[in-house]
Protein backbone atom coordinates (compact mmCIF):
# COMPACT_ATOMS: atom_id res chain seq x y z
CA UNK A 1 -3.21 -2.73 -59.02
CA UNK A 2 -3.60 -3.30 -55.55
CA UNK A 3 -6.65 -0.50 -54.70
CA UNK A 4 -6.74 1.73 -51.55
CA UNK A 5 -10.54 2.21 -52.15
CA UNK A 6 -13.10 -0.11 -53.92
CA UNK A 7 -16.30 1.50 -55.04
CA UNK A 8 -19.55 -0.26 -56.19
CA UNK A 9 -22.90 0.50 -57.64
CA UNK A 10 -25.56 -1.75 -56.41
CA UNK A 11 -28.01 -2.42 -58.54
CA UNK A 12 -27.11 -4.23 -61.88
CA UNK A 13 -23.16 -4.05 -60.58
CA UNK A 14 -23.00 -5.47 -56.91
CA UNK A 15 -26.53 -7.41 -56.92
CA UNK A 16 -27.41 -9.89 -59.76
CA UNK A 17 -30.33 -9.58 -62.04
CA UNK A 18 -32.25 -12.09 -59.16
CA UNK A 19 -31.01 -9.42 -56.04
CA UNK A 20 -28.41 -11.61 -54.66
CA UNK A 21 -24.48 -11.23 -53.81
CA UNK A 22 -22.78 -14.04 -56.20
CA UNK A 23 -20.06 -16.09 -54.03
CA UNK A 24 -16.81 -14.65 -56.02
CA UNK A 25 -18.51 -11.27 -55.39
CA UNK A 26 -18.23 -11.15 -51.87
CA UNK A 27 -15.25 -13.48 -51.65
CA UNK A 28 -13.01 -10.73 -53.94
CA UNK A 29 -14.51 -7.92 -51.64
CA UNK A 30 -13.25 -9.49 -48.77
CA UNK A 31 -9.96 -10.20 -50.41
CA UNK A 32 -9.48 -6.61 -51.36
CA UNK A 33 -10.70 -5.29 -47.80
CA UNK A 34 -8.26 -7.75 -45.93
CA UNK A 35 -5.53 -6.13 -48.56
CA UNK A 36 -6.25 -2.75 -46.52
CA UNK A 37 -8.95 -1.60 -49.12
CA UNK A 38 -11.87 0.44 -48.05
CA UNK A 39 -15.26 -0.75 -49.65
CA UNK A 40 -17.50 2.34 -50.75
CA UNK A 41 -20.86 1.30 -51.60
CA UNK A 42 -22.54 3.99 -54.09
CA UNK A 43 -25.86 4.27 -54.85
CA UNK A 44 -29.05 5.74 -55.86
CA UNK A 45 -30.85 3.85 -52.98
CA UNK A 46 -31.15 6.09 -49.66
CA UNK A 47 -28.58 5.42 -47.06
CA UNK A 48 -31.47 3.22 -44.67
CA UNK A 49 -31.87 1.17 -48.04
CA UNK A 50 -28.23 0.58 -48.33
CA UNK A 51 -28.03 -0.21 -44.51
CA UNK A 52 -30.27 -2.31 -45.31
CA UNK A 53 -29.07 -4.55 -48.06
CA UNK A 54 -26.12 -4.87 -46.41
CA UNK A 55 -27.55 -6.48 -43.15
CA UNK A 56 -29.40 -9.03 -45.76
CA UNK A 57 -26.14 -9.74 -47.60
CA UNK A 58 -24.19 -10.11 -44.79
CA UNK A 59 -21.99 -7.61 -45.67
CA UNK A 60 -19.12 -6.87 -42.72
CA UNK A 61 -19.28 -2.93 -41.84
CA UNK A 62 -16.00 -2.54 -40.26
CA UNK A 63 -14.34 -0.23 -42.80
CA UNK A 64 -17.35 -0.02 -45.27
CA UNK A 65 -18.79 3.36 -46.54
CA UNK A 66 -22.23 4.23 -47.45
CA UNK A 67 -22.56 6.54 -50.64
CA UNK A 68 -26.47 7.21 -50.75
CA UNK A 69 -29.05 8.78 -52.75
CA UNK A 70 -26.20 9.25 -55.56
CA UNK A 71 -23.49 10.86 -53.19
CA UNK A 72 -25.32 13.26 -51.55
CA UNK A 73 -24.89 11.52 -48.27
CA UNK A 74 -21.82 9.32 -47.38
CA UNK A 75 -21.62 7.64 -43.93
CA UNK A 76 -19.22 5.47 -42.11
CA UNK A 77 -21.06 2.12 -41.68
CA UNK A 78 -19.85 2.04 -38.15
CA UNK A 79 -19.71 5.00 -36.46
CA UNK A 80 -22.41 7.37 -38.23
CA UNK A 81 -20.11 9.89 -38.83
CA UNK A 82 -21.23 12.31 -41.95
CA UNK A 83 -18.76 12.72 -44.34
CA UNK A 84 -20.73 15.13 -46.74
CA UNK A 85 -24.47 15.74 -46.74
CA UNK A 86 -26.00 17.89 -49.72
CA UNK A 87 -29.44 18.57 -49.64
CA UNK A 88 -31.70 20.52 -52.53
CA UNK A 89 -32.53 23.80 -51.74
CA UNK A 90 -36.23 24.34 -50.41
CA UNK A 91 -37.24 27.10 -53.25
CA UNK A 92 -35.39 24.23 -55.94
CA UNK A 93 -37.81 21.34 -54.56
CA UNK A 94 -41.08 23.55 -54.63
CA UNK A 95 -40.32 24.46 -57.92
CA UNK A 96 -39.84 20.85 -58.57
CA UNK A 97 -42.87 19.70 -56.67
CA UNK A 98 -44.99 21.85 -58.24
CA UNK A 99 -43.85 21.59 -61.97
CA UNK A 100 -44.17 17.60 -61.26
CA UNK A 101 -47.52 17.76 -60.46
CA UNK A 102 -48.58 18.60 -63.69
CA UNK A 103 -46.42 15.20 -65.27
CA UNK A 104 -47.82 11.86 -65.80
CA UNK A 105 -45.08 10.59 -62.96
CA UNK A 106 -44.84 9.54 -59.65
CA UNK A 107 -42.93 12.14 -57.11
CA UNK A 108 -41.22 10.02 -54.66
CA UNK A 109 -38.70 11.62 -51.93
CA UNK A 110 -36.56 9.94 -49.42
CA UNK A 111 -35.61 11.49 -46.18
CA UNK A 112 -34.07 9.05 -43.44
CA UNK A 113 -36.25 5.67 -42.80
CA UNK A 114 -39.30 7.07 -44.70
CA UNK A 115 -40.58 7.79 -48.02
CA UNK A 116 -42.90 10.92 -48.78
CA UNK A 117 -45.40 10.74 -51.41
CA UNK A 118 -48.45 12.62 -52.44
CA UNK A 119 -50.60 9.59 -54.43
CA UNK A 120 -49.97 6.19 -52.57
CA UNK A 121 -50.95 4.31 -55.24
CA UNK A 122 -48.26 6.25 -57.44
CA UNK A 123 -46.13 4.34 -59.65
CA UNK A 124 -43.37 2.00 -58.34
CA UNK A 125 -44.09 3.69 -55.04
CA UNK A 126 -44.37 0.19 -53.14
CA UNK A 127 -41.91 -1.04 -55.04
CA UNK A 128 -38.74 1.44 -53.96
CA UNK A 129 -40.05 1.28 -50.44
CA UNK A 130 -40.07 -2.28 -49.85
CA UNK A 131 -36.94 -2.46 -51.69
CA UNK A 132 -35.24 -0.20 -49.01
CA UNK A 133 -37.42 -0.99 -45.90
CA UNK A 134 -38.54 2.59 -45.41
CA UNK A 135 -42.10 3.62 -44.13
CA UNK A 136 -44.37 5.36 -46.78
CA UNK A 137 -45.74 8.76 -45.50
CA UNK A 138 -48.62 10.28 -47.45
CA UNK A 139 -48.38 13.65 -47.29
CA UNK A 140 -51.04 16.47 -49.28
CA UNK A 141 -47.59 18.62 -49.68
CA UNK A 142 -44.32 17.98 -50.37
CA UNK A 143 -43.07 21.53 -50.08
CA UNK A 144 -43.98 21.57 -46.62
CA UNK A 145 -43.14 17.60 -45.52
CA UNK A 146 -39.99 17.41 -47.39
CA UNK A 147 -38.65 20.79 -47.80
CA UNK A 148 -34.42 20.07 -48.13
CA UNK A 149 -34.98 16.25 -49.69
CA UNK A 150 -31.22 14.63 -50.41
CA UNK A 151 -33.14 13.53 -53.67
CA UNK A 152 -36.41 13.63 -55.63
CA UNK A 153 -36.83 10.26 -57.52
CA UNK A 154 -39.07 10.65 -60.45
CA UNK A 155 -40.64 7.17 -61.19
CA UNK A 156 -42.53 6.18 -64.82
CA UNK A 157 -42.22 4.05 -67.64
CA UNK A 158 -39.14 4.44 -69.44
CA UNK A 159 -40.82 6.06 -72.32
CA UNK A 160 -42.79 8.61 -70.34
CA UNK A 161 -39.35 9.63 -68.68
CA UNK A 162 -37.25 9.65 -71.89
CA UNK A 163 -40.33 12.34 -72.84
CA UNK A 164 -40.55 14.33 -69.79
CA UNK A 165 -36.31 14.24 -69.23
CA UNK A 166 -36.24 17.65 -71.11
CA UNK A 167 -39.08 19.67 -68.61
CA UNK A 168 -37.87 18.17 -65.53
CA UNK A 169 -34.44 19.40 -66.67
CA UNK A 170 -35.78 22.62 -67.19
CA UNK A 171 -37.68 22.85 -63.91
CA UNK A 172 -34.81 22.41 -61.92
CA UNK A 173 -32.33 24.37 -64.44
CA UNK A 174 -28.37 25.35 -62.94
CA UNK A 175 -29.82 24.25 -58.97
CA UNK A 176 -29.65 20.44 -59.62
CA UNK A 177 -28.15 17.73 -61.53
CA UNK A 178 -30.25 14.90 -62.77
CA UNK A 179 -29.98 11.41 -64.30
CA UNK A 180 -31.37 8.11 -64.89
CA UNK A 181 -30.56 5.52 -62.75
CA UNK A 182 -32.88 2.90 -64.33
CA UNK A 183 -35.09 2.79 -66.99
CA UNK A 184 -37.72 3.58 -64.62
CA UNK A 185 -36.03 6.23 -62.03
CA UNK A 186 -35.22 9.44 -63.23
CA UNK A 187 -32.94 10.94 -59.93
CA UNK A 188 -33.18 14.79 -59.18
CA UNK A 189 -29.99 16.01 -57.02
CA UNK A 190 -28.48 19.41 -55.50
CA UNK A 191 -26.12 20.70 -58.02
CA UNK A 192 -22.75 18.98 -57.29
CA UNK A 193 -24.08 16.05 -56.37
CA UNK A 194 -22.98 12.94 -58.09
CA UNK A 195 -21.27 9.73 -57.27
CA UNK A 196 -17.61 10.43 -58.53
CA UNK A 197 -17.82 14.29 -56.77
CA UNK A 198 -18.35 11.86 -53.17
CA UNK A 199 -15.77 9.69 -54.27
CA UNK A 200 -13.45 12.57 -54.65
CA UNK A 201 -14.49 14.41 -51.25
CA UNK A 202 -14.01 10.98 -49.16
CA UNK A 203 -10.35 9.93 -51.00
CA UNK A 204 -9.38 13.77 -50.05
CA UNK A 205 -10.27 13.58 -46.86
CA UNK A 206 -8.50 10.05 -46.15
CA UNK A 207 -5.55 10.80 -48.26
CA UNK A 208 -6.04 8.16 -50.54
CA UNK A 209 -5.20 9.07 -53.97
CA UNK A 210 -7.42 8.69 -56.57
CA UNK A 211 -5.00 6.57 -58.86
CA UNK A 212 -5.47 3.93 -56.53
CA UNK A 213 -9.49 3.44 -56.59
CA UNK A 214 -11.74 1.55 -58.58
CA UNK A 215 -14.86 1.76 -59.34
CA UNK A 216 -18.06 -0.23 -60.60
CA UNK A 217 -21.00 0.68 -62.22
CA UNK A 218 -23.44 -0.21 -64.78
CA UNK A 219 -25.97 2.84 -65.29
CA UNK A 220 -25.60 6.53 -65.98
CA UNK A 221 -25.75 8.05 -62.56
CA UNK A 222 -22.70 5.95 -62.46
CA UNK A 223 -20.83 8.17 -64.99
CA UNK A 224 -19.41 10.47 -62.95
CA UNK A 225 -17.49 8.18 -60.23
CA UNK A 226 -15.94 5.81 -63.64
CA UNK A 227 -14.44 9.07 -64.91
CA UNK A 228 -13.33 9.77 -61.20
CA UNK A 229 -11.99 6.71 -60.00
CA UNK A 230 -8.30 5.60 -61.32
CA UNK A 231 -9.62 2.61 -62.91
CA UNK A 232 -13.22 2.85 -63.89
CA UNK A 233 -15.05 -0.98 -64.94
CA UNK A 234 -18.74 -1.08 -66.46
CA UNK A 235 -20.09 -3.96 -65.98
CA UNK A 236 -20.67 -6.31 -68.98
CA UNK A 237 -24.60 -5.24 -68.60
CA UNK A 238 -23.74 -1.17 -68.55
CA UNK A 239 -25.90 1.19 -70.44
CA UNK A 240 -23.89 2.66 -73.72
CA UNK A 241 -22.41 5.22 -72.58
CA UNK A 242 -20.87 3.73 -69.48
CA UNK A 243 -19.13 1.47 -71.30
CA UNK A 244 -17.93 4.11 -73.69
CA UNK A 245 -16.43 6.11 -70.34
CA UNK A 246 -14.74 3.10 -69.00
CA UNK A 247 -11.32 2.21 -69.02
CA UNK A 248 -12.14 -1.76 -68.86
CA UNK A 249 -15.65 -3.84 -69.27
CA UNK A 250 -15.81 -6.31 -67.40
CA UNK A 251 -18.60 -9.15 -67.65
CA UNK A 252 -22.49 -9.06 -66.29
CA UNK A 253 -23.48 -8.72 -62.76
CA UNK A 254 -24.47 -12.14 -63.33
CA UNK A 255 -20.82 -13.15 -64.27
CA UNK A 256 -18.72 -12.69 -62.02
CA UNK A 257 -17.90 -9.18 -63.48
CA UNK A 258 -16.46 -7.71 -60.23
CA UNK A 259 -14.13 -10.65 -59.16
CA UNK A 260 -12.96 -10.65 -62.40
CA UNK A 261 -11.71 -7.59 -62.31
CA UNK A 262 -10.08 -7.84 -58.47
CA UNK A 263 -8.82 -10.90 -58.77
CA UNK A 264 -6.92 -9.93 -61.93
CA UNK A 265 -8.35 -12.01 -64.79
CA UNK A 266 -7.20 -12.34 -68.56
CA UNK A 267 -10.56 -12.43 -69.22
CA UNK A 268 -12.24 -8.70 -69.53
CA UNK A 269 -13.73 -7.22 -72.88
């Protein structure tokens, strides 16, 4: 299969465990952009993050598209241009805001180059916004600083989350969709929002079929663009129930697992 779009996670799919781009990564990228393929990176990271990672990767943007905060936003590298922007409602993220409050997490919401929190000493707070090079703002209201978010990240310990999945499910009800995207990131989005629904949207708008995509992931906010995509790969590392969606697993982030798959090898599980 010679693909018309390529789509990657980052995390755990296009980075390795130590946060770097393996060799045969980048090299079968390039291979399958100079084929005429258009690279779609997908992420839970905010669109400055993935702007970001792909300046320290050395990642050519001529062609490349930037699938943030779980498709919510998707940009053209190059030119800017907005292919689909879906924000939550402000009466959905008060109700979130508020019902969060009252959970042992930490409320962290990206908007553009910064980061709006209410406790700067909140869990993993430093953590996501080094990790994307946005500016922490501390703010004594959400509601008011952040009022149509493209996300709400909640942030714990794996166990806390896993606890607190059901309420935070229930605070946002029918207005939002929600997964993990870690063990540590719980991701609040607009309903509709999800990673295969901006796969979708851009393939329609640039003709390209979906039967001619592939896409990589390894967690569950991944879900969604595996099912969507005409081949979907979890990587070797993948959560349970990625690999249980997929139509191939490949090997780790830490093996290869993309090249593997573009270049063609034997070798897949």
């Amino acid at each position: 299969m010679a693909p018309r779009l390529v789509a990657v996670d980052v995390d755990g799919t296009l980075l390795t465990s130590g946060h770097d781009l393996l060799d045969s990564t980048r090299d079968a990228l390039a291979r399958a952009r100079a084929a005429g393929a258009t690279l779609m990176i997908a992420s839970g990271r905010p669109v400055a993050g993935l702007r970001h990672q792909v300046r320290r990767l050395g990642i050519p943007i001529d062609g490349l598209v930037l699938a943030g905060f779980n498709g919510a936003v998707v940009e053209d590298a190059v030119t800017g241009e907005v292919f689909a922007s879906n924000l939550l409602p402000s009466h959905v993220s008060a109700r979130l805001y508020r019902g969060l409050r009252h959970m042992p997490v930490s409320t962290i919401v990206p908007v553009g180059d910064d980061v709006f929190i209410e406790d700067e000493e909140g869990y993993m707070v430093h953590v996501e916004s080094r990790a994307n090079a946005t500016r922490e703002v501390l703010v004594q209201d959400l509601a008011s600083a952040a009022p149509n978010p493209p996300k709400i990240l909640v942030a714990a310990p794996y166990e806390v989350l896993s606890a607190y999945r059901a309420r935070i499910d229930e605070l946002g009800g029918t207005d939002v969709e929600t997964c993990f995207s870690s063990t540590f990131y719980y991701e609040v989005n607009a309903a509709g929002v999800s990673k295969g629904a901006a796969l979708a949207a851009f393939c329609a708008a640039r003709g390209i079929p979906l039967e001619d995509t592939i896409a990589f992931g390894d967690n569950e906010n991944d879900l969604t663009m595996i099912r969507t995509a005409g081949l979907g790969v979890a990587m070797g590392n993948a959560v349970d129930v990625l690999k249980e969606a997929a139509d191939v697993v490949t090997s780790s982030n830490d093996d290869h697992g993309i090249a593997r798959v573009l270049d063609g090898d034997e070798l897949l599980v």
